[in-house]
N, C-alpha and C. Protein backbone atom coordinates (compact mmCIF):
# COMPACT_ATOMS: atom_id res chain seq x y z
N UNK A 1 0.83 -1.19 0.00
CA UNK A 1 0.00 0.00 0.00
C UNK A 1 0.87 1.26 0.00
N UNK A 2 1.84 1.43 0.68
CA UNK A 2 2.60 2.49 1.26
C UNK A 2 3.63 2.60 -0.22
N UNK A 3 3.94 1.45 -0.86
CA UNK A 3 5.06 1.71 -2.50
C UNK A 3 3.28 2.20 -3.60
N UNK A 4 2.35 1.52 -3.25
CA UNK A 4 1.71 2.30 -4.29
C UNK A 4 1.32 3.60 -3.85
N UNK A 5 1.45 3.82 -3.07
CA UNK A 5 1.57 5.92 -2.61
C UNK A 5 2.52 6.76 -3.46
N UNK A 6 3.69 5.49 -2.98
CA UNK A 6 4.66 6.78 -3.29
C UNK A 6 4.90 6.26 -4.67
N UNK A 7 4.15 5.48 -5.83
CA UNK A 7 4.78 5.40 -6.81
C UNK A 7 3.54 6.36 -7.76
N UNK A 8 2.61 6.52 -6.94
CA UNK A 8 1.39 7.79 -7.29
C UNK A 8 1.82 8.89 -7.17
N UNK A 9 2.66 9.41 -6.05
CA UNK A 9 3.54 10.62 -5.81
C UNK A 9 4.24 11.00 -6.58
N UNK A 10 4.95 10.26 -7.28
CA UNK A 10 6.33 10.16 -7.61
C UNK A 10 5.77 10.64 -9.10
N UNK A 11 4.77 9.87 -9.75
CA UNK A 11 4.19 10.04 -11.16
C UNK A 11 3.85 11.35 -10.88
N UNK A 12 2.68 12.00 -9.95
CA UNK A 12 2.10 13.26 -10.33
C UNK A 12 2.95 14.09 -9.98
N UNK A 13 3.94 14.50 -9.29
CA UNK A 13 5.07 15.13 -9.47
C UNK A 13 5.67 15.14 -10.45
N UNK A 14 6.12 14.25 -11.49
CA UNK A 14 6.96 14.28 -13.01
C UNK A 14 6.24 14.75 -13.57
N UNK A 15 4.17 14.82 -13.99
CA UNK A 15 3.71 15.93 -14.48
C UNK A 15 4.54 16.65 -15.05
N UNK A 16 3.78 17.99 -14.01
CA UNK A 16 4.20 19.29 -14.90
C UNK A 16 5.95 19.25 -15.27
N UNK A 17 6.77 18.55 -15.18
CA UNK A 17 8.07 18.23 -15.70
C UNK A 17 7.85 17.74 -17.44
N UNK A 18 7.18 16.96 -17.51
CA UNK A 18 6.65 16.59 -18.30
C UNK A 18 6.11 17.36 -19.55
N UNK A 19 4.72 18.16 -18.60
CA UNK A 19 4.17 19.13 -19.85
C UNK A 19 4.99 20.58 -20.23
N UNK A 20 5.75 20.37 -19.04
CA UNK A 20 6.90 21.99 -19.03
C UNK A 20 7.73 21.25 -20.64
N UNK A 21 8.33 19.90 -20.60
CA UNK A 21 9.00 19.80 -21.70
C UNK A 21 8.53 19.69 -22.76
N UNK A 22 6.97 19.18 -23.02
CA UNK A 22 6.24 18.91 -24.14
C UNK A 22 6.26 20.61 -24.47
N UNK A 23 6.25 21.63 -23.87
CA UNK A 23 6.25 22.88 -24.30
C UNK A 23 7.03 23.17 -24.99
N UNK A 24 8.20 22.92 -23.95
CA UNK A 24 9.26 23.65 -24.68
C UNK A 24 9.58 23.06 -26.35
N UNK A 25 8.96 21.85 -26.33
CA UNK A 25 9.89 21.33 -27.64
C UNK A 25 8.76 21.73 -28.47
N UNK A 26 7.45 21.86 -28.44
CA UNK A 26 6.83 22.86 -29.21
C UNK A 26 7.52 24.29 -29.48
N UNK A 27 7.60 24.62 -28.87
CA UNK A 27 8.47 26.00 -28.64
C UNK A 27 9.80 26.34 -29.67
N UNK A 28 10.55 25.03 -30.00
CA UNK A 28 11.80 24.95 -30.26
C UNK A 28 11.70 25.19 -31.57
N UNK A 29 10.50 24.54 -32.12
CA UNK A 29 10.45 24.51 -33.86
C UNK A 29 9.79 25.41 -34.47
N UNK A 30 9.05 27.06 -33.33
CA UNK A 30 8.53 28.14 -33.86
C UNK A 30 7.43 27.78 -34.48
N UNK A 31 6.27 28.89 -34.62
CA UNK A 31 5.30 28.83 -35.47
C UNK A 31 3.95 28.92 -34.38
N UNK A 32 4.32 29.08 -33.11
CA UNK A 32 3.04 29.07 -31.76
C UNK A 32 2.78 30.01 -31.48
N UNK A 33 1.73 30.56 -31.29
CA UNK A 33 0.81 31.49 -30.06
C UNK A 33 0.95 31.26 -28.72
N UNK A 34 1.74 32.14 -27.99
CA UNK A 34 1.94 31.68 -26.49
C UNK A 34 1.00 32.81 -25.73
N UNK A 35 0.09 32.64 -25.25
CA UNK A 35 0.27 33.76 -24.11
C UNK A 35 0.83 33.83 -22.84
N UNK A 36 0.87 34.55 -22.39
CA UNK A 36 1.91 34.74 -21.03
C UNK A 36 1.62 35.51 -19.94
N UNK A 37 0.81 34.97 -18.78
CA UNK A 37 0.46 35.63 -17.68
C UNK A 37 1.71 37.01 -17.27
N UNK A 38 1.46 38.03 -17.31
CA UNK A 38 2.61 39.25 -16.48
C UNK A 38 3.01 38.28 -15.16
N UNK A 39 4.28 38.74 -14.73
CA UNK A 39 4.54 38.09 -13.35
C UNK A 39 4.41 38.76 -12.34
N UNK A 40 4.67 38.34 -10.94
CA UNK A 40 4.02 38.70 -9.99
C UNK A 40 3.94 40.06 -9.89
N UNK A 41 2.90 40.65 -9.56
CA UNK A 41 2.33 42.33 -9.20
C UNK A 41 1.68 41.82 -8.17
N UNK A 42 1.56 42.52 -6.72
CA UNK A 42 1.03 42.45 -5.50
C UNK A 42 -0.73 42.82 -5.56
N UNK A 43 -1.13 42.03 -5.05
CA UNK A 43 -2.85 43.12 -5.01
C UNK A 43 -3.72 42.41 -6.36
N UNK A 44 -4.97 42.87 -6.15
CA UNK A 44 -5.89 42.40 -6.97
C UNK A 44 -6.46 43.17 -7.97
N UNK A 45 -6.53 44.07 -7.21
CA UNK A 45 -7.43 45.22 -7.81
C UNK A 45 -6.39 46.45 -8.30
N UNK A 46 -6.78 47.23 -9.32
CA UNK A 46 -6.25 48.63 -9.53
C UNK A 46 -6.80 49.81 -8.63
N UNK A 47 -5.28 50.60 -8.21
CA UNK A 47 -5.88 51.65 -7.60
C UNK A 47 -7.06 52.54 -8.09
N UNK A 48 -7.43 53.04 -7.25
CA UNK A 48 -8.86 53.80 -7.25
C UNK A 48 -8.58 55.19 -8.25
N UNK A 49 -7.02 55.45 -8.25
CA UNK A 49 -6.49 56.49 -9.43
C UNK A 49 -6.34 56.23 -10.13
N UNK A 50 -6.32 54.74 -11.04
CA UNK A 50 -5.55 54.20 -12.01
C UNK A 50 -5.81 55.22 -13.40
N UNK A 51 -4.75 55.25 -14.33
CA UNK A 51 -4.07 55.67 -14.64
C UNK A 51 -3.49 54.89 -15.99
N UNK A 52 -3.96 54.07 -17.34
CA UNK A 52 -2.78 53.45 -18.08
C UNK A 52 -1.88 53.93 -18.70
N UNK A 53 -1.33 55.32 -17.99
CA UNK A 53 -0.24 55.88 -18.97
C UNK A 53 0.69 56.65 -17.57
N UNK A 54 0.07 55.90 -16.38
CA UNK A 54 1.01 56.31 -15.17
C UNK A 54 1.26 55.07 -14.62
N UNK A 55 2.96 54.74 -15.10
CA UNK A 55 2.63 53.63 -13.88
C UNK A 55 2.49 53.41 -12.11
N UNK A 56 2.63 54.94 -12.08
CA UNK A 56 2.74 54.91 -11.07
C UNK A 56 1.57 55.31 -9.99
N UNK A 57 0.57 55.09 -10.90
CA UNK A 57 -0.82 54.64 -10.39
C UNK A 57 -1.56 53.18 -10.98
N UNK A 58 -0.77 52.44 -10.71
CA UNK A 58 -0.83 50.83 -11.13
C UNK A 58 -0.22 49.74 -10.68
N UNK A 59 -0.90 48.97 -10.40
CA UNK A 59 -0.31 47.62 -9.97
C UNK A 59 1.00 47.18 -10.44
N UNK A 60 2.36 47.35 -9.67
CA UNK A 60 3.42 47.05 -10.57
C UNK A 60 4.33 45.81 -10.23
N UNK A 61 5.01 45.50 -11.16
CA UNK A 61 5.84 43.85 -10.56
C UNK A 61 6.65 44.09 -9.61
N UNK A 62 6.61 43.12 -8.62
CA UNK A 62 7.28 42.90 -7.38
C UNK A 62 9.13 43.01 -7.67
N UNK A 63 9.74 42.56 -6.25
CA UNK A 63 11.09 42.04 -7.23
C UNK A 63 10.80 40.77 -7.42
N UNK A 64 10.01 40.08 -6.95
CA UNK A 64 9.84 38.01 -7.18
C UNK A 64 9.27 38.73 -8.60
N UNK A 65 9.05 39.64 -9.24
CA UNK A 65 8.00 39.63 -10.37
C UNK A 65 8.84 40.00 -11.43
N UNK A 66 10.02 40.83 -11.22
CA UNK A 66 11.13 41.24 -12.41
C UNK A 66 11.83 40.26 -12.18
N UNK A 67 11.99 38.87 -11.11
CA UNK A 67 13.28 37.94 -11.26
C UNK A 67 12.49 36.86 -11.92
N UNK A 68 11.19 36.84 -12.21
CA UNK A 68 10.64 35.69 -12.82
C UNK A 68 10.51 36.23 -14.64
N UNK A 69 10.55 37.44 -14.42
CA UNK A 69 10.71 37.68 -16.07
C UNK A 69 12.16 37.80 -16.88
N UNK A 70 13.10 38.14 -16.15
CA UNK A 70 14.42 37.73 -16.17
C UNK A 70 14.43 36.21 -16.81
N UNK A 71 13.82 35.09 -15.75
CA UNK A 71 14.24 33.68 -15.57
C UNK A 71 13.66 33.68 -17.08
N UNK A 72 12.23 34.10 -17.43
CA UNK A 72 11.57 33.76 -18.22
C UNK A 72 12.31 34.33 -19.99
N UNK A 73 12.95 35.27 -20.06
CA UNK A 73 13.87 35.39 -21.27
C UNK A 73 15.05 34.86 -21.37
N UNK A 74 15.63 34.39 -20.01
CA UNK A 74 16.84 32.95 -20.12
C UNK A 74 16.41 32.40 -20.38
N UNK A 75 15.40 31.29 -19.70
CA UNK A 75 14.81 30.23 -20.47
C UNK A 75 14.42 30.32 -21.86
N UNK A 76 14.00 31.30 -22.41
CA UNK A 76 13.69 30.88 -23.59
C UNK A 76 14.58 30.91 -24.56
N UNK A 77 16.10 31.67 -23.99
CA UNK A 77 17.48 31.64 -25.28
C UNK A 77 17.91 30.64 -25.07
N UNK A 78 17.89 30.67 -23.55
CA UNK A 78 18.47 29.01 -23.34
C UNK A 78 17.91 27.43 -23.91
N UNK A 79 16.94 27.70 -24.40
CA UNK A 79 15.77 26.43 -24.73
C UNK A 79 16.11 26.87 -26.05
N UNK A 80 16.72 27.89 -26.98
CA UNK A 80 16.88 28.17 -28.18
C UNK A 80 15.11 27.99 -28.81
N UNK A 81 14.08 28.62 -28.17
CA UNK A 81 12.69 29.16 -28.96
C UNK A 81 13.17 30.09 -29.66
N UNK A 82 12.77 30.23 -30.80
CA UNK A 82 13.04 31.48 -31.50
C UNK A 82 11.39 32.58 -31.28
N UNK A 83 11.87 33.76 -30.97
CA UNK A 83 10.79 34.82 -31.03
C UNK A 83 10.91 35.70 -31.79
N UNK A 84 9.60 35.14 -32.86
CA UNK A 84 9.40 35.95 -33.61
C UNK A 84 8.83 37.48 -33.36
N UNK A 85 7.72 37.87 -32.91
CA UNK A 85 7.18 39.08 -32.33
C UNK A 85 6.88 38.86 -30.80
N UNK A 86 6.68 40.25 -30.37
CA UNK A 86 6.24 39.91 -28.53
C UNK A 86 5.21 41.21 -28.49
N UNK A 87 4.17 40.89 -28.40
CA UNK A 87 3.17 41.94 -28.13
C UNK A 87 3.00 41.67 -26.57
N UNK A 88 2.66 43.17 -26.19
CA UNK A 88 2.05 43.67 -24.89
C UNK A 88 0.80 44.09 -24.61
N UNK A 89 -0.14 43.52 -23.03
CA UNK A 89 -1.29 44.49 -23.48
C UNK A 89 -0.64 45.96 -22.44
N UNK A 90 -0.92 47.16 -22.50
CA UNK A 90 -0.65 48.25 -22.49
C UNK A 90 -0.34 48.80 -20.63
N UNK A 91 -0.98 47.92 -19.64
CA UNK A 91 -0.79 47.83 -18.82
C UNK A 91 0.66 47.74 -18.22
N UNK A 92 1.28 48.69 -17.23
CA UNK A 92 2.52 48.45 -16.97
C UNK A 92 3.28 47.16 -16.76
N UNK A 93 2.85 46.46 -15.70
CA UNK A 93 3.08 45.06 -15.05
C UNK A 93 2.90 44.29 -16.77
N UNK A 94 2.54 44.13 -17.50
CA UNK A 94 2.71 43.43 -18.49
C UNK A 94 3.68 43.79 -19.29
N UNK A 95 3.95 45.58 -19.90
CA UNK A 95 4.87 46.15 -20.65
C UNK A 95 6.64 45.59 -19.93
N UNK A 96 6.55 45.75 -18.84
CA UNK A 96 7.73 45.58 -18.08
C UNK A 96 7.86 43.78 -17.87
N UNK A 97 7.51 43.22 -17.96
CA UNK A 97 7.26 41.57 -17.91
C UNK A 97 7.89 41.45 -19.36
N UNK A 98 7.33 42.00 -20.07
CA UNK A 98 7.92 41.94 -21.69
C UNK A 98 9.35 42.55 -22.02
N UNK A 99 9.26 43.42 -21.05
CA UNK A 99 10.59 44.47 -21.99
C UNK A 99 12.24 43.57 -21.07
N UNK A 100 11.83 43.11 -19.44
CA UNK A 100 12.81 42.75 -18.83
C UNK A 100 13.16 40.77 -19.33
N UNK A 101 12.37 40.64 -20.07
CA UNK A 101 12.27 38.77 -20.39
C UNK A 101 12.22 39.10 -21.65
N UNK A 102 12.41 39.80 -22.85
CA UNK A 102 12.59 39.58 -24.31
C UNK A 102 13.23 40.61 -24.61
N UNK A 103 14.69 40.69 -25.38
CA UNK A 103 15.85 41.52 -25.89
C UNK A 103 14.82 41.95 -27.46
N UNK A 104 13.46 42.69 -27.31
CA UNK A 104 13.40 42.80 -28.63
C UNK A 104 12.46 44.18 -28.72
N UNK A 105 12.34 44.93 -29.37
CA UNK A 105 10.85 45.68 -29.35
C UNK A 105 9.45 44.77 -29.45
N UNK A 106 8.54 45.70 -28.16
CA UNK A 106 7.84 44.98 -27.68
C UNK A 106 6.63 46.34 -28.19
N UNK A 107 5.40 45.30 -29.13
CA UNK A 107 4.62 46.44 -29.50
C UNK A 107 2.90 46.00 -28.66
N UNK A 108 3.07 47.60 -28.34
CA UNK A 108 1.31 47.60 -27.51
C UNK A 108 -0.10 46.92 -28.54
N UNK A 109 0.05 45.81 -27.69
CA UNK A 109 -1.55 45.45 -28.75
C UNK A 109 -2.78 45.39 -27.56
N UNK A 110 -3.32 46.63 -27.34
CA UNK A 110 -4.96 46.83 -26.55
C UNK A 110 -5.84 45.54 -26.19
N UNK A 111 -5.84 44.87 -27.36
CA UNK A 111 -7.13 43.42 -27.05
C UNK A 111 -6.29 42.73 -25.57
N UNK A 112 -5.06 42.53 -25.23
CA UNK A 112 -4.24 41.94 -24.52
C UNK A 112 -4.44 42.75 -23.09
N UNK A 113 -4.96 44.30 -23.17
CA UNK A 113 -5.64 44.61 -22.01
C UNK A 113 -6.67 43.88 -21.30
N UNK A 114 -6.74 43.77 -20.06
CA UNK A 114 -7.64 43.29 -19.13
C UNK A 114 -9.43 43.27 -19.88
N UNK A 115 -9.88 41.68 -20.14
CA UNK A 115 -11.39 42.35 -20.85
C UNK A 115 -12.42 43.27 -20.26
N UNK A 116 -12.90 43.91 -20.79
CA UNK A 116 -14.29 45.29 -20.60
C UNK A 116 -14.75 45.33 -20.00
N UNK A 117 -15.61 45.57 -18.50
CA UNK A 117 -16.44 45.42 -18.39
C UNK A 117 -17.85 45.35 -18.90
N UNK A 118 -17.91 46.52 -20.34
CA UNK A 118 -18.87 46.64 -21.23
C UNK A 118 -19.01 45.12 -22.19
N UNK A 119 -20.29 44.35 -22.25
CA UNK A 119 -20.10 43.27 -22.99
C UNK A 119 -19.66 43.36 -24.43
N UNK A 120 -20.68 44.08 -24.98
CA UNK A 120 -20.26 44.71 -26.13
C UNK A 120 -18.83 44.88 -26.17
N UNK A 121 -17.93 45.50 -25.82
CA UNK A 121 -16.86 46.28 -25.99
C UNK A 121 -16.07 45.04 -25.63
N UNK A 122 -16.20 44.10 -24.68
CA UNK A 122 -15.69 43.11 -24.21
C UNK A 122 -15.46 42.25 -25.92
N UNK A 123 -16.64 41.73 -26.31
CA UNK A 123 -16.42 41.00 -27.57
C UNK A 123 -15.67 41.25 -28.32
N UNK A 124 -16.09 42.67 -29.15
CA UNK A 124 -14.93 42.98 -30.32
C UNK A 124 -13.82 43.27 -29.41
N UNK A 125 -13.05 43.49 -28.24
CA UNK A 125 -11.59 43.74 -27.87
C UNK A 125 -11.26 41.53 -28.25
N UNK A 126 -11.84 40.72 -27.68
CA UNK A 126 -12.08 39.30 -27.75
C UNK A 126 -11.64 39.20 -29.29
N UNK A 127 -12.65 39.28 -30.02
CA UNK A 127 -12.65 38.78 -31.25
C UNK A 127 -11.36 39.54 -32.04
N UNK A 128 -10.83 40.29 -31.55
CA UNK A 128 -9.90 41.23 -32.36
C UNK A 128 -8.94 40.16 -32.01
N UNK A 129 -8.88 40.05 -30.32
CA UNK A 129 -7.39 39.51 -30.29
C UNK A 129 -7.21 37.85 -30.63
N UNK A 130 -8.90 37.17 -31.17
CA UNK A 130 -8.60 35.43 -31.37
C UNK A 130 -8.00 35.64 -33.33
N UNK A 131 -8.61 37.03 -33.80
CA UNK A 131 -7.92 37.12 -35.01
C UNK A 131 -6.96 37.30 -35.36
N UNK A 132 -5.83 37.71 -34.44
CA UNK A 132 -4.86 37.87 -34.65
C UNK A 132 -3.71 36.35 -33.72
N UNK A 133 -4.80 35.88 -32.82
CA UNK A 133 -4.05 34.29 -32.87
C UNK A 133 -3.97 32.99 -33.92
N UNK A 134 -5.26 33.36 -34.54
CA UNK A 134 -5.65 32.76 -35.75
C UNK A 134 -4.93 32.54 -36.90
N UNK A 135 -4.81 33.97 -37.24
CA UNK A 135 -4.45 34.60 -38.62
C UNK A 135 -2.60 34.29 -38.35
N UNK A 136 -2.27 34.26 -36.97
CA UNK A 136 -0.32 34.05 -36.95
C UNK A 136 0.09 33.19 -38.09
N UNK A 137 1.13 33.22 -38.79
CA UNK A 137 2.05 32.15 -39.39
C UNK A 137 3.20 32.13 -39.41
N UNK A 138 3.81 33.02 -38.66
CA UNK A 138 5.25 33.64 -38.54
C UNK A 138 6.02 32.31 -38.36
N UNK A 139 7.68 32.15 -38.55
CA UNK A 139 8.51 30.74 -38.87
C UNK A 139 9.20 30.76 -36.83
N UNK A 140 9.36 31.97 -36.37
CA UNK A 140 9.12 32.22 -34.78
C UNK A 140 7.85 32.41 -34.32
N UNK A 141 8.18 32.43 -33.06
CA UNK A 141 7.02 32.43 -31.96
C UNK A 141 6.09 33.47 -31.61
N UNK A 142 5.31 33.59 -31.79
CA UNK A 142 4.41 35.04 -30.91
C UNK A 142 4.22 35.65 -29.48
N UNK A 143 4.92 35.92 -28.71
CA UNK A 143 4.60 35.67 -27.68
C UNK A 143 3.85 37.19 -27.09
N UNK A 144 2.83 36.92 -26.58
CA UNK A 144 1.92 37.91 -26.22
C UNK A 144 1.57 37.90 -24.48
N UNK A 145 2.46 39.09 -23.89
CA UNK A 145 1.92 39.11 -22.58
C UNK A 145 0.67 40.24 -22.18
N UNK A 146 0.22 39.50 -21.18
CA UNK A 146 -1.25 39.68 -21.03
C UNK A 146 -1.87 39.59 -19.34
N UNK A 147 -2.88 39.00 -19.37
CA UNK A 147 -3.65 38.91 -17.54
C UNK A 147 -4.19 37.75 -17.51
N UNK A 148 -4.54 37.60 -16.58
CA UNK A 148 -5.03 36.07 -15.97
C UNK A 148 -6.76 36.12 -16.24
N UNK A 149 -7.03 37.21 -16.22
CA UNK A 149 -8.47 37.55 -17.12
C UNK A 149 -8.95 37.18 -18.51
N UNK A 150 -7.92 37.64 -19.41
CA UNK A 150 -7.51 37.31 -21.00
C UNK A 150 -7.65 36.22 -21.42
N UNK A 151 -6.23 35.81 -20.45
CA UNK A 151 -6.14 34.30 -20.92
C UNK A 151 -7.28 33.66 -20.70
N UNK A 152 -7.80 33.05 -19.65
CA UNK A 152 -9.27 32.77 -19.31
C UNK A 152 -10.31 33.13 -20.38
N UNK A 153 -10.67 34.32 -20.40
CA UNK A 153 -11.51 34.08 -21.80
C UNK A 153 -11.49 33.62 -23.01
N UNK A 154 -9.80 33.87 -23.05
CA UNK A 154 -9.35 32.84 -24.64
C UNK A 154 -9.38 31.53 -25.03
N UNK A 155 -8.71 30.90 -23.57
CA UNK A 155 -8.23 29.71 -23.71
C UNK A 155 -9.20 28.62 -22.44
N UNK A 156 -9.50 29.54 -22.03
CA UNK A 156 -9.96 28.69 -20.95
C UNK A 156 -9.39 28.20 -19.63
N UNK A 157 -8.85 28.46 -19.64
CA UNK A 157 -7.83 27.91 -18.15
C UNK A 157 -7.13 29.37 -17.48
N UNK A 158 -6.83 29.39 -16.25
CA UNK A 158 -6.47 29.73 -15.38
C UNK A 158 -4.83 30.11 -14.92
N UNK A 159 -3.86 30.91 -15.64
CA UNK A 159 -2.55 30.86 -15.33
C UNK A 159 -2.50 31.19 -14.14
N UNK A 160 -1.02 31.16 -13.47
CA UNK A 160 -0.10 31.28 -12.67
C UNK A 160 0.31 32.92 -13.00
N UNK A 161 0.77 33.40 -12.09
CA UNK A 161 1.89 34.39 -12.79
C UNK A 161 2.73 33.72 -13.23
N UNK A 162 3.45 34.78 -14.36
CA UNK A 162 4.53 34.14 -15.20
C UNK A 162 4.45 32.14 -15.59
N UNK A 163 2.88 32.38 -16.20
CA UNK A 163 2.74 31.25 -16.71
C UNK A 163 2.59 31.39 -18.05
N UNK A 164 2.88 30.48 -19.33
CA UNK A 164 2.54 30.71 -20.38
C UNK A 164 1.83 29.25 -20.92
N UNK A 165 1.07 29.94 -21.54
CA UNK A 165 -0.12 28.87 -22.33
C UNK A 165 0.45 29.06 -23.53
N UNK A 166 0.39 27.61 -24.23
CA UNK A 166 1.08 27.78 -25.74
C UNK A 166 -0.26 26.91 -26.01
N UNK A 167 -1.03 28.13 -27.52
CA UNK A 167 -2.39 27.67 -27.91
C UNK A 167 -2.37 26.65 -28.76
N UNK A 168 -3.63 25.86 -29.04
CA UNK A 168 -3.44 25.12 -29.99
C UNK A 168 -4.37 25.75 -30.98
N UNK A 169 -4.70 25.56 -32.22
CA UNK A 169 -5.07 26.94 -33.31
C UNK A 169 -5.97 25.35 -34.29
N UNK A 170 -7.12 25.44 -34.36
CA UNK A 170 -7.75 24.73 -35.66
C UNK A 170 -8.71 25.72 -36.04
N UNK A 171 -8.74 25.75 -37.32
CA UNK A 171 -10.09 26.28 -38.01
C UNK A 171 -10.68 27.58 -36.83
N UNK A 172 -11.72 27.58 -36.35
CA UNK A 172 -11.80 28.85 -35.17
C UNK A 172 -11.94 28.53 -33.92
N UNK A 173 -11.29 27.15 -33.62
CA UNK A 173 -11.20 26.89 -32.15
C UNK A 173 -9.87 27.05 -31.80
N UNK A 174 -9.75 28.23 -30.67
CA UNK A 174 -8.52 27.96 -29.68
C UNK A 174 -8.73 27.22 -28.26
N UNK A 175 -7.60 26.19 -28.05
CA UNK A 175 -7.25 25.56 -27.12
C UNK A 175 -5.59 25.59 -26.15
N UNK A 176 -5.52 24.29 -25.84
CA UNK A 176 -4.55 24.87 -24.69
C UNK A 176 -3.37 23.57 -25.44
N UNK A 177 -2.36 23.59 -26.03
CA UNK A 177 -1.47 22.62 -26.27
C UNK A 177 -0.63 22.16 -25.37
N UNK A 178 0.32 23.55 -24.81
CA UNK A 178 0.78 22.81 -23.32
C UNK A 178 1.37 24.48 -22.50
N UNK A 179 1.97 23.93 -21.20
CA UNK A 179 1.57 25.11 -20.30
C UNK A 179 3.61 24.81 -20.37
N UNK A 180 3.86 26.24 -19.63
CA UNK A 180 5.18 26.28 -18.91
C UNK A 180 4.93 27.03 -17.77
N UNK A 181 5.76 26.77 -16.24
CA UNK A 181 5.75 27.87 -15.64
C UNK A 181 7.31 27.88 -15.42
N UNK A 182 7.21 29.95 -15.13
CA UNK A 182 8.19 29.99 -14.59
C UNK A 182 8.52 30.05 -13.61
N UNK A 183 8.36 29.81 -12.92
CA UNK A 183 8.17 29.94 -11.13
C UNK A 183 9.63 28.82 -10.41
């Protein structure tokens, strides 16, 4: 009883080892939609001043939150992914997640902002940004950082900070192919 515990342990622990590598080797041969939770920022909510063109009325990354975006642009030279583009949504904690984890220009794409409260307004920001996961064909990677909101409406699942979902793309369904964290 006590070896089939720990040989149950032992399996669901190699997991995410597992789907971390099924990522990466997706990753290796270019051509994916990743999105990418921002890393850690303290707090839930935006201040009551917020501000998207102050960051300094905004939720901003911790230091656990600039050393996980660091880890997160080693890992990916080190894993040799090639990145092709890196979009941001416009929010600080995401711009800075991008600019300190990818050596590249990093361009503001809005849909990657937090979704609307307005439904309406919610959809087309939605539908803008599944067209432009869709429509990718680049021979590198896309990598698009974003919120734990976003992702959720896109893909369905739930990141981590400094988690990335690498999508899977058919006809007009997006799904989830495999996860990395950086943590």
């Amino acid at each position: 009883m006590l070896r089939a515990a720990v040989l149950i342990f032992v399996l669901l622990a190699a997991l995410p080892v597992a789907a971390t590598e099924a990522g990466w080797a997706l990753l290796r041969y270019g051509g994916q939609v990743i999105l990418i939770n921002h890393a850690h920022s303290p707090g839930g909510n935006e201040p009551a001043n917020f501000d998207i063109e102050n960051c300094a009325t905004q939720r901003n990354l911790s230091s656990e939150g600039e050393q996980q975006a660091r880890r997160m642009g080693a890992l990916f030279f080190a894993r040799a992914a090639p990145v092709q583009q890196v979009l941001s949504s416009g929010y600080c904690r995401a711009r800075d997640t991008a600019d300190l984890a990818f050596d590249t220009d990093v361009e503001i794409f809005t849909p990657l902002n937090p979704p609307s409260p307005d439904p309406e307004l919610q959809d087309a920001q939605l539908e803008e940004l599944r067209e432009r996961i869709n429509t990718y064909s680049g021979a590198g990677n896309l990598i698009m950082i974003t919120h734990t909101q976003t992702i959720e409406a896109v893909a369905g699942v739930r990141p981590r900070d400094a988690e990335a979902v690498i999508l899977s793309r058919s006809d007009d369904e997006i799904g989830v192919a495999a996860r990395i964290n950086f943590n």
